[in-house]
N, C-alpha and C. Protein backbone atom coordinates (compact mmCIF):
# COMPACT_ATOMS: atom_id res chain seq x y z
N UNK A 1 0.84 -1.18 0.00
CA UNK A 1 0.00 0.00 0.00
C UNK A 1 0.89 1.24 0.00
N UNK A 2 0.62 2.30 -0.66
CA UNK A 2 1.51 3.32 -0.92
C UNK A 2 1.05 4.58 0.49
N UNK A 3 1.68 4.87 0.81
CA UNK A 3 1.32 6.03 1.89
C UNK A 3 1.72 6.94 1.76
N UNK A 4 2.64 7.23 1.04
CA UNK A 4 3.32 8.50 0.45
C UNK A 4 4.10 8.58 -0.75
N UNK A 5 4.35 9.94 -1.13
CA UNK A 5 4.70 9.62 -2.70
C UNK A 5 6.57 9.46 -2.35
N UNK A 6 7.05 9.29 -1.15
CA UNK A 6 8.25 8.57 -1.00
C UNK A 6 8.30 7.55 -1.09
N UNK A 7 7.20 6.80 -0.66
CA UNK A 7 6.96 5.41 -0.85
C UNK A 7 7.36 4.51 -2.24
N UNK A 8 6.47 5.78 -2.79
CA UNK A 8 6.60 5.33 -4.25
C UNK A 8 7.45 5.10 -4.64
N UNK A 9 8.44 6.08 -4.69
CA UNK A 9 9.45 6.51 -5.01
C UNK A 9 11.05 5.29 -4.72
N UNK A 10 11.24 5.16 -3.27
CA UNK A 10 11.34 3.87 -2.61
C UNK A 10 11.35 3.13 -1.93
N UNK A 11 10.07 2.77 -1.84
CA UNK A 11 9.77 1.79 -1.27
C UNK A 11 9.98 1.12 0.14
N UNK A 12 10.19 2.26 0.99
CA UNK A 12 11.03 2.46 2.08
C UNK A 12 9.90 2.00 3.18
N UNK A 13 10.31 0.57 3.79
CA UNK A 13 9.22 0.44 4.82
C UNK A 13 9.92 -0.48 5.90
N UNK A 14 9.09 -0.63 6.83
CA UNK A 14 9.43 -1.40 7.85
C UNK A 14 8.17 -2.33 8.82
N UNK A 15 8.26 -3.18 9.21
CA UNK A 15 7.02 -4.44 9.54
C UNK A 15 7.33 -4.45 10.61
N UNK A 16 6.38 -4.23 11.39
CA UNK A 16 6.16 -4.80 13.04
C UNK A 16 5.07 -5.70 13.50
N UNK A 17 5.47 -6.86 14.05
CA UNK A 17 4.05 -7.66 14.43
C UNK A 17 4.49 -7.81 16.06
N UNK A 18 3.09 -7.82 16.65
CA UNK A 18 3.39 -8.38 18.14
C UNK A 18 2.44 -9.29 18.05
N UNK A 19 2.92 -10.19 19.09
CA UNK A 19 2.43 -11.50 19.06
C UNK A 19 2.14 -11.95 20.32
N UNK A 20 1.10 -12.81 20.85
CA UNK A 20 0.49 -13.16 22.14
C UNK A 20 0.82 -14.37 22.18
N UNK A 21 1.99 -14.66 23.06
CA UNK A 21 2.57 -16.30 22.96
C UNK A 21 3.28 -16.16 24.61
N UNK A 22 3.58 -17.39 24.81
CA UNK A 22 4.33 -18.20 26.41
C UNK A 22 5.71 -18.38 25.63
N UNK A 23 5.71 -18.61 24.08
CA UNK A 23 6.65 -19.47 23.71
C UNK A 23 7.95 -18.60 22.91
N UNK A 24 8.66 -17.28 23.25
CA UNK A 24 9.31 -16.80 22.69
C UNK A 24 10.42 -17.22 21.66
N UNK A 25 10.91 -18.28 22.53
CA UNK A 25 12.41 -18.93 22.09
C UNK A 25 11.88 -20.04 21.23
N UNK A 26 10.58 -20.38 21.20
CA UNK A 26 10.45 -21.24 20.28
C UNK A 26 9.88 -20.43 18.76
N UNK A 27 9.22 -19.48 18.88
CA UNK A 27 8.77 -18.57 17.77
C UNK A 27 10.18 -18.47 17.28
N UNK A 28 10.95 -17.95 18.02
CA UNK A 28 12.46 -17.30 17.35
C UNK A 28 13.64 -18.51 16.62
N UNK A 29 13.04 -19.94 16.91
CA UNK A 29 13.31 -20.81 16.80
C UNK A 29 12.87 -21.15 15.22
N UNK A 30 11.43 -21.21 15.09
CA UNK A 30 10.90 -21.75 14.16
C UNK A 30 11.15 -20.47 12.93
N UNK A 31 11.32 -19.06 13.55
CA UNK A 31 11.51 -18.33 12.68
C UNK A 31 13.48 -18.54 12.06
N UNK A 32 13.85 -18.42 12.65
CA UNK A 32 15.11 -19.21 12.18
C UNK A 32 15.35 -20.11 11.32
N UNK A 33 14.61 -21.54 11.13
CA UNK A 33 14.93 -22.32 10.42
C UNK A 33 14.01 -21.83 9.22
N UNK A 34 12.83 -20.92 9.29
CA UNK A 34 12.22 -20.36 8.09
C UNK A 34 13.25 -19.57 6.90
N UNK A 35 13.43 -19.00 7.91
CA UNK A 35 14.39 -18.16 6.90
C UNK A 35 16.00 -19.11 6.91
N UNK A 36 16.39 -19.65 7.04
CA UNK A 36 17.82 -20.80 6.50
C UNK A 36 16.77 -21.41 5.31
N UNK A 37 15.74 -21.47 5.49
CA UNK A 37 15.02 -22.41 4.24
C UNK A 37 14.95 -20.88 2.92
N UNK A 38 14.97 -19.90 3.25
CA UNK A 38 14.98 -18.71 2.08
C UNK A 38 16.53 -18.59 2.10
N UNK A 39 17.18 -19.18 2.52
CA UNK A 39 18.70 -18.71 2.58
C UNK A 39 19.00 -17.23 2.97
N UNK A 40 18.49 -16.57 4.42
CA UNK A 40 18.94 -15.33 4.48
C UNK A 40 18.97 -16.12 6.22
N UNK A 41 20.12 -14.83 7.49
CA UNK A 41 20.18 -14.92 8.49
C UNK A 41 19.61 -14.33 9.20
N UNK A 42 19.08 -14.82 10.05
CA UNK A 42 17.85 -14.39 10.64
C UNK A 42 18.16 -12.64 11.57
N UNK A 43 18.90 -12.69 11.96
CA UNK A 43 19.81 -11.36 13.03
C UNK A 43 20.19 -10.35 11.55
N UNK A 44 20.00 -10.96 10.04
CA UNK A 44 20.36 -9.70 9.35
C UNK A 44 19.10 -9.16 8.81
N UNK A 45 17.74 -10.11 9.13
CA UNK A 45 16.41 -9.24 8.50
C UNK A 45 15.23 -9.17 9.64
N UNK A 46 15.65 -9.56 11.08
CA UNK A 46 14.67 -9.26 12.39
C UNK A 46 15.23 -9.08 13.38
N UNK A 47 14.70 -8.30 14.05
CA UNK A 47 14.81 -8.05 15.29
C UNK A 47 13.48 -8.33 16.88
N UNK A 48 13.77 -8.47 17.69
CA UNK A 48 12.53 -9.51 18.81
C UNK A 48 13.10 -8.41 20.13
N UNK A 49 12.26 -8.24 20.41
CA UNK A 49 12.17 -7.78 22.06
C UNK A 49 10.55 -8.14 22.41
N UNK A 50 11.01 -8.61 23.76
CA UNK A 50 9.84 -8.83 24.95
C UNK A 50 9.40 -7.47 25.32
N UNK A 51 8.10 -7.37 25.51
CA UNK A 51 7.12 -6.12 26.02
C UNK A 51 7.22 -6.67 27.72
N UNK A 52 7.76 -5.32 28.47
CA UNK A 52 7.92 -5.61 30.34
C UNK A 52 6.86 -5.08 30.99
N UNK A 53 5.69 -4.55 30.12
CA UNK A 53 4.65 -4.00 31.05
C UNK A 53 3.76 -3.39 29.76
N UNK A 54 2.60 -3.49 30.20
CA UNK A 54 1.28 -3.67 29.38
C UNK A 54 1.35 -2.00 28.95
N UNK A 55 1.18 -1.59 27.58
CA UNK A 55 0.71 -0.35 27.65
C UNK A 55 1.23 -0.32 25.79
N UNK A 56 1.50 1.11 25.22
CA UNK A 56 1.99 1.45 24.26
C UNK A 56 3.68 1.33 24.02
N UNK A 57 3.61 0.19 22.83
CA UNK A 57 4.50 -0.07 22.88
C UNK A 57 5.60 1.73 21.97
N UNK A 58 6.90 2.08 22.46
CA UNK A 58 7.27 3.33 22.14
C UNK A 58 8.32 2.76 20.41
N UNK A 59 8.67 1.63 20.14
CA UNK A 59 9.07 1.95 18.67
C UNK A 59 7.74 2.13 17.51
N UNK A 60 6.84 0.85 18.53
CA UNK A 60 5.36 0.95 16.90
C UNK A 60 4.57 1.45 16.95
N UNK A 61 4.35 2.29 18.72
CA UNK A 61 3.16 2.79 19.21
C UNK A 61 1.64 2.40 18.89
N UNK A 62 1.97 0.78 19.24
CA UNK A 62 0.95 -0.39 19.09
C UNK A 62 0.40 -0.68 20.63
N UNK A 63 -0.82 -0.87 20.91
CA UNK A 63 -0.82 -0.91 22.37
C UNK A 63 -0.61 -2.50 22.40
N UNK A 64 0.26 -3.29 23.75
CA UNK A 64 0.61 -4.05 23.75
C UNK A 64 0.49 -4.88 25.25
N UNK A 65 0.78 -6.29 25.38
CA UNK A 65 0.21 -6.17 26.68
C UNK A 65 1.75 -7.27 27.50
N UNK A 66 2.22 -7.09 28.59
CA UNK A 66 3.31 -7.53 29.44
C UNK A 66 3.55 -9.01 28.65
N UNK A 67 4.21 -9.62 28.50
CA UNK A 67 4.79 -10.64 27.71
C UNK A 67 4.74 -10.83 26.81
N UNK A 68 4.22 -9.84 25.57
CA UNK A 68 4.28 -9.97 23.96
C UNK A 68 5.17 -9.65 23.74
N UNK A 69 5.60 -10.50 22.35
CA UNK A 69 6.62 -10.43 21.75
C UNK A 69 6.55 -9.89 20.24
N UNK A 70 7.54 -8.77 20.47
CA UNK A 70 7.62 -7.64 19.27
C UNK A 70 8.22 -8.25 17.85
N UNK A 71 8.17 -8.45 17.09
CA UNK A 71 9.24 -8.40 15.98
C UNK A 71 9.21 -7.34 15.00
N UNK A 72 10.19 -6.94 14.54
CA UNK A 72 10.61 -5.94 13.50
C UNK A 72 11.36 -5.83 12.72
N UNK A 73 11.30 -5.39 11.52
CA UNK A 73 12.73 -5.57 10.41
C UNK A 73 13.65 -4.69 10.78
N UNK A 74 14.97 -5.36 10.86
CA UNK A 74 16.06 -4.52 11.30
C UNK A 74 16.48 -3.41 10.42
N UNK A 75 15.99 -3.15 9.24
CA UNK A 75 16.02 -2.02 8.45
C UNK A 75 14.58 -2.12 7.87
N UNK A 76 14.95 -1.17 6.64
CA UNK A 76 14.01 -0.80 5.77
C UNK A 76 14.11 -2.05 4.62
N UNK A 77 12.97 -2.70 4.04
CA UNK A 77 12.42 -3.57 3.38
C UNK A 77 13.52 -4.89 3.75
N UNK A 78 14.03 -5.01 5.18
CA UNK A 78 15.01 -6.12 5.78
C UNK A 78 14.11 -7.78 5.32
N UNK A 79 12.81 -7.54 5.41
CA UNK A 79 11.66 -8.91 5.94
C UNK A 79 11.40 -9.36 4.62
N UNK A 80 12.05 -9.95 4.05
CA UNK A 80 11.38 -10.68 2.76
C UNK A 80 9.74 -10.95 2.48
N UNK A 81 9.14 -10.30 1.63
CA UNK A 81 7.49 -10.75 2.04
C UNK A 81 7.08 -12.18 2.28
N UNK A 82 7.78 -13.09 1.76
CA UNK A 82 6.99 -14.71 2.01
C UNK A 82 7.45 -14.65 3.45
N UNK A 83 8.43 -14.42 4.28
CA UNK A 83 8.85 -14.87 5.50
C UNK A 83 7.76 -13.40 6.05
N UNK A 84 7.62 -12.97 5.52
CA UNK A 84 6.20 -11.67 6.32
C UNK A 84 4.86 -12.26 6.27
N UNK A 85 4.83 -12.80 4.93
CA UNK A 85 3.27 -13.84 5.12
C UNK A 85 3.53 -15.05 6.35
N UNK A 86 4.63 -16.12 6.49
CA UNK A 86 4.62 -16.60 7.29
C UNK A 86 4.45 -15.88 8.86
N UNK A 87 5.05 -14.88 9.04
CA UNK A 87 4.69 -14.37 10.43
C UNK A 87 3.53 -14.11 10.71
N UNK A 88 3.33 -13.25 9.96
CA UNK A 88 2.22 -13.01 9.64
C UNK A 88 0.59 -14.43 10.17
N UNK A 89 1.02 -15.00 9.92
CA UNK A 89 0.15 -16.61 9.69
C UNK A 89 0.54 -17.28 11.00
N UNK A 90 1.47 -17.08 11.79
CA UNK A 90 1.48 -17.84 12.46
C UNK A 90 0.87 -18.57 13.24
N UNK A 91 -0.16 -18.05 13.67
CA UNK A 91 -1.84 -18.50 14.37
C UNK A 91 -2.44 -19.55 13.49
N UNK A 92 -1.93 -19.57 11.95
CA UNK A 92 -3.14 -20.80 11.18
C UNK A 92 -3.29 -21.75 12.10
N UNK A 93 -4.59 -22.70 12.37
CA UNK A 93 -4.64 -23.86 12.52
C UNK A 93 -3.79 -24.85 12.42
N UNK A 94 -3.15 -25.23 10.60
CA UNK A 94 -2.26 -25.95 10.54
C UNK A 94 -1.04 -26.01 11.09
N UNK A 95 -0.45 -24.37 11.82
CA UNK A 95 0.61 -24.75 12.31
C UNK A 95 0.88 -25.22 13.43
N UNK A 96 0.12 -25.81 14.64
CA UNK A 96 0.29 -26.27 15.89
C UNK A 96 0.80 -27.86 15.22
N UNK A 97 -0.12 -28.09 14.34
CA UNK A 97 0.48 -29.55 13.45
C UNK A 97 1.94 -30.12 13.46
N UNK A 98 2.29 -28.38 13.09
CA UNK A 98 4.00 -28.92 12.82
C UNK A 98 4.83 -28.41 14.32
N UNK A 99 4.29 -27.55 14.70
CA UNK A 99 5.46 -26.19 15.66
C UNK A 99 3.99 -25.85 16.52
N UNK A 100 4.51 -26.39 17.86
CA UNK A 100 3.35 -25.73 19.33
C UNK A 100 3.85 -24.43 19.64
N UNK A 101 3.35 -23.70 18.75
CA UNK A 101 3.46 -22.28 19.15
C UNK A 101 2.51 -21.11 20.52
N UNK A 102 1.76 -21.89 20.55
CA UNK A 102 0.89 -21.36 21.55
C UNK A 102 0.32 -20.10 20.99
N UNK A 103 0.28 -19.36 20.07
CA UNK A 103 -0.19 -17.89 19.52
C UNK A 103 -1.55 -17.67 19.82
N UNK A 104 -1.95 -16.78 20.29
CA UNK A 104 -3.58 -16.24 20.38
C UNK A 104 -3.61 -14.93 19.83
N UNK A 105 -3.11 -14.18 19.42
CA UNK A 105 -2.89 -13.22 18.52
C UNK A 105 -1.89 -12.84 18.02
N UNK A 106 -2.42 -12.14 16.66
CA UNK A 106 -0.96 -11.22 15.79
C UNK A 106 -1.62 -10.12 15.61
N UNK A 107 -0.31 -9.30 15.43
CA UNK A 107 -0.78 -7.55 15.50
C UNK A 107 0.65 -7.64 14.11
N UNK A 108 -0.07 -6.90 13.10
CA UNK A 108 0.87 -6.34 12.16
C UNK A 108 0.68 -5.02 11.55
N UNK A 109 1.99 -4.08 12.15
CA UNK A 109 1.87 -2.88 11.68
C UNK A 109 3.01 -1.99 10.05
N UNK A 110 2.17 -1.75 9.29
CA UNK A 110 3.33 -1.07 8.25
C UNK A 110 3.58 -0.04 8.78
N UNK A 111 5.10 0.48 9.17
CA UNK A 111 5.45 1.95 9.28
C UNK A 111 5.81 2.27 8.07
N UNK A 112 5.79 3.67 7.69
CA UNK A 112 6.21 4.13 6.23
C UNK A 112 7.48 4.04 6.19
């Protein structure tokens, strides 16, 4: 979605999702071997911090609640979109199948 005519121009964005999980190290886990399967390293296109107290979170100014877990592209267009649809998805049904993620929500925000 274009939000500005910088946008346009290039394409300059950044993805934030927070996520309602027990299971941090295993999200960061399964997101890891996602991306070795796109061949990129995971520490060069995300970044994860834990939320320490319920309120607005201050990089996405997403309201957020004490143990969600943030993710974000460590730059501008860092998140490959298929590994953004997978985050994105992580709640499907099918994935408790493969990976007990525990997820009860996703929050995904575009910053410009």
């Amino acid at each position: 979605m274009i939000q500005s005519f910088s946008n346009l121009i290039t394409n300059s964005s950044s993805e934030v999702f927070v996520i309602t999980s027990n299971k941090h190290s295993e999200i960061i886990e399964f997101l890891s071997d996602v991306c070795k399967v796109f061949g990129v390293k995971i520490s060069d296109i995300i970044d994860f911090y834990d939320i320490k107290r319920t309120g607005t979170d201050g990089y996405s100014g997403m309201k957020c609640k004490k143990g969600d877990l943030v993710i974000h592209s460590t730059h501008d267009n860092s998140i490959p979109s298929a590994i953004m649809e997978v985050i994105a998805n992580l709640d499907c049904t099918y994935l408790p199948k493969i990976y007990e993620l525990n997820i009860t929500n996703i929050k995904r925000l575009h910053l410009g």
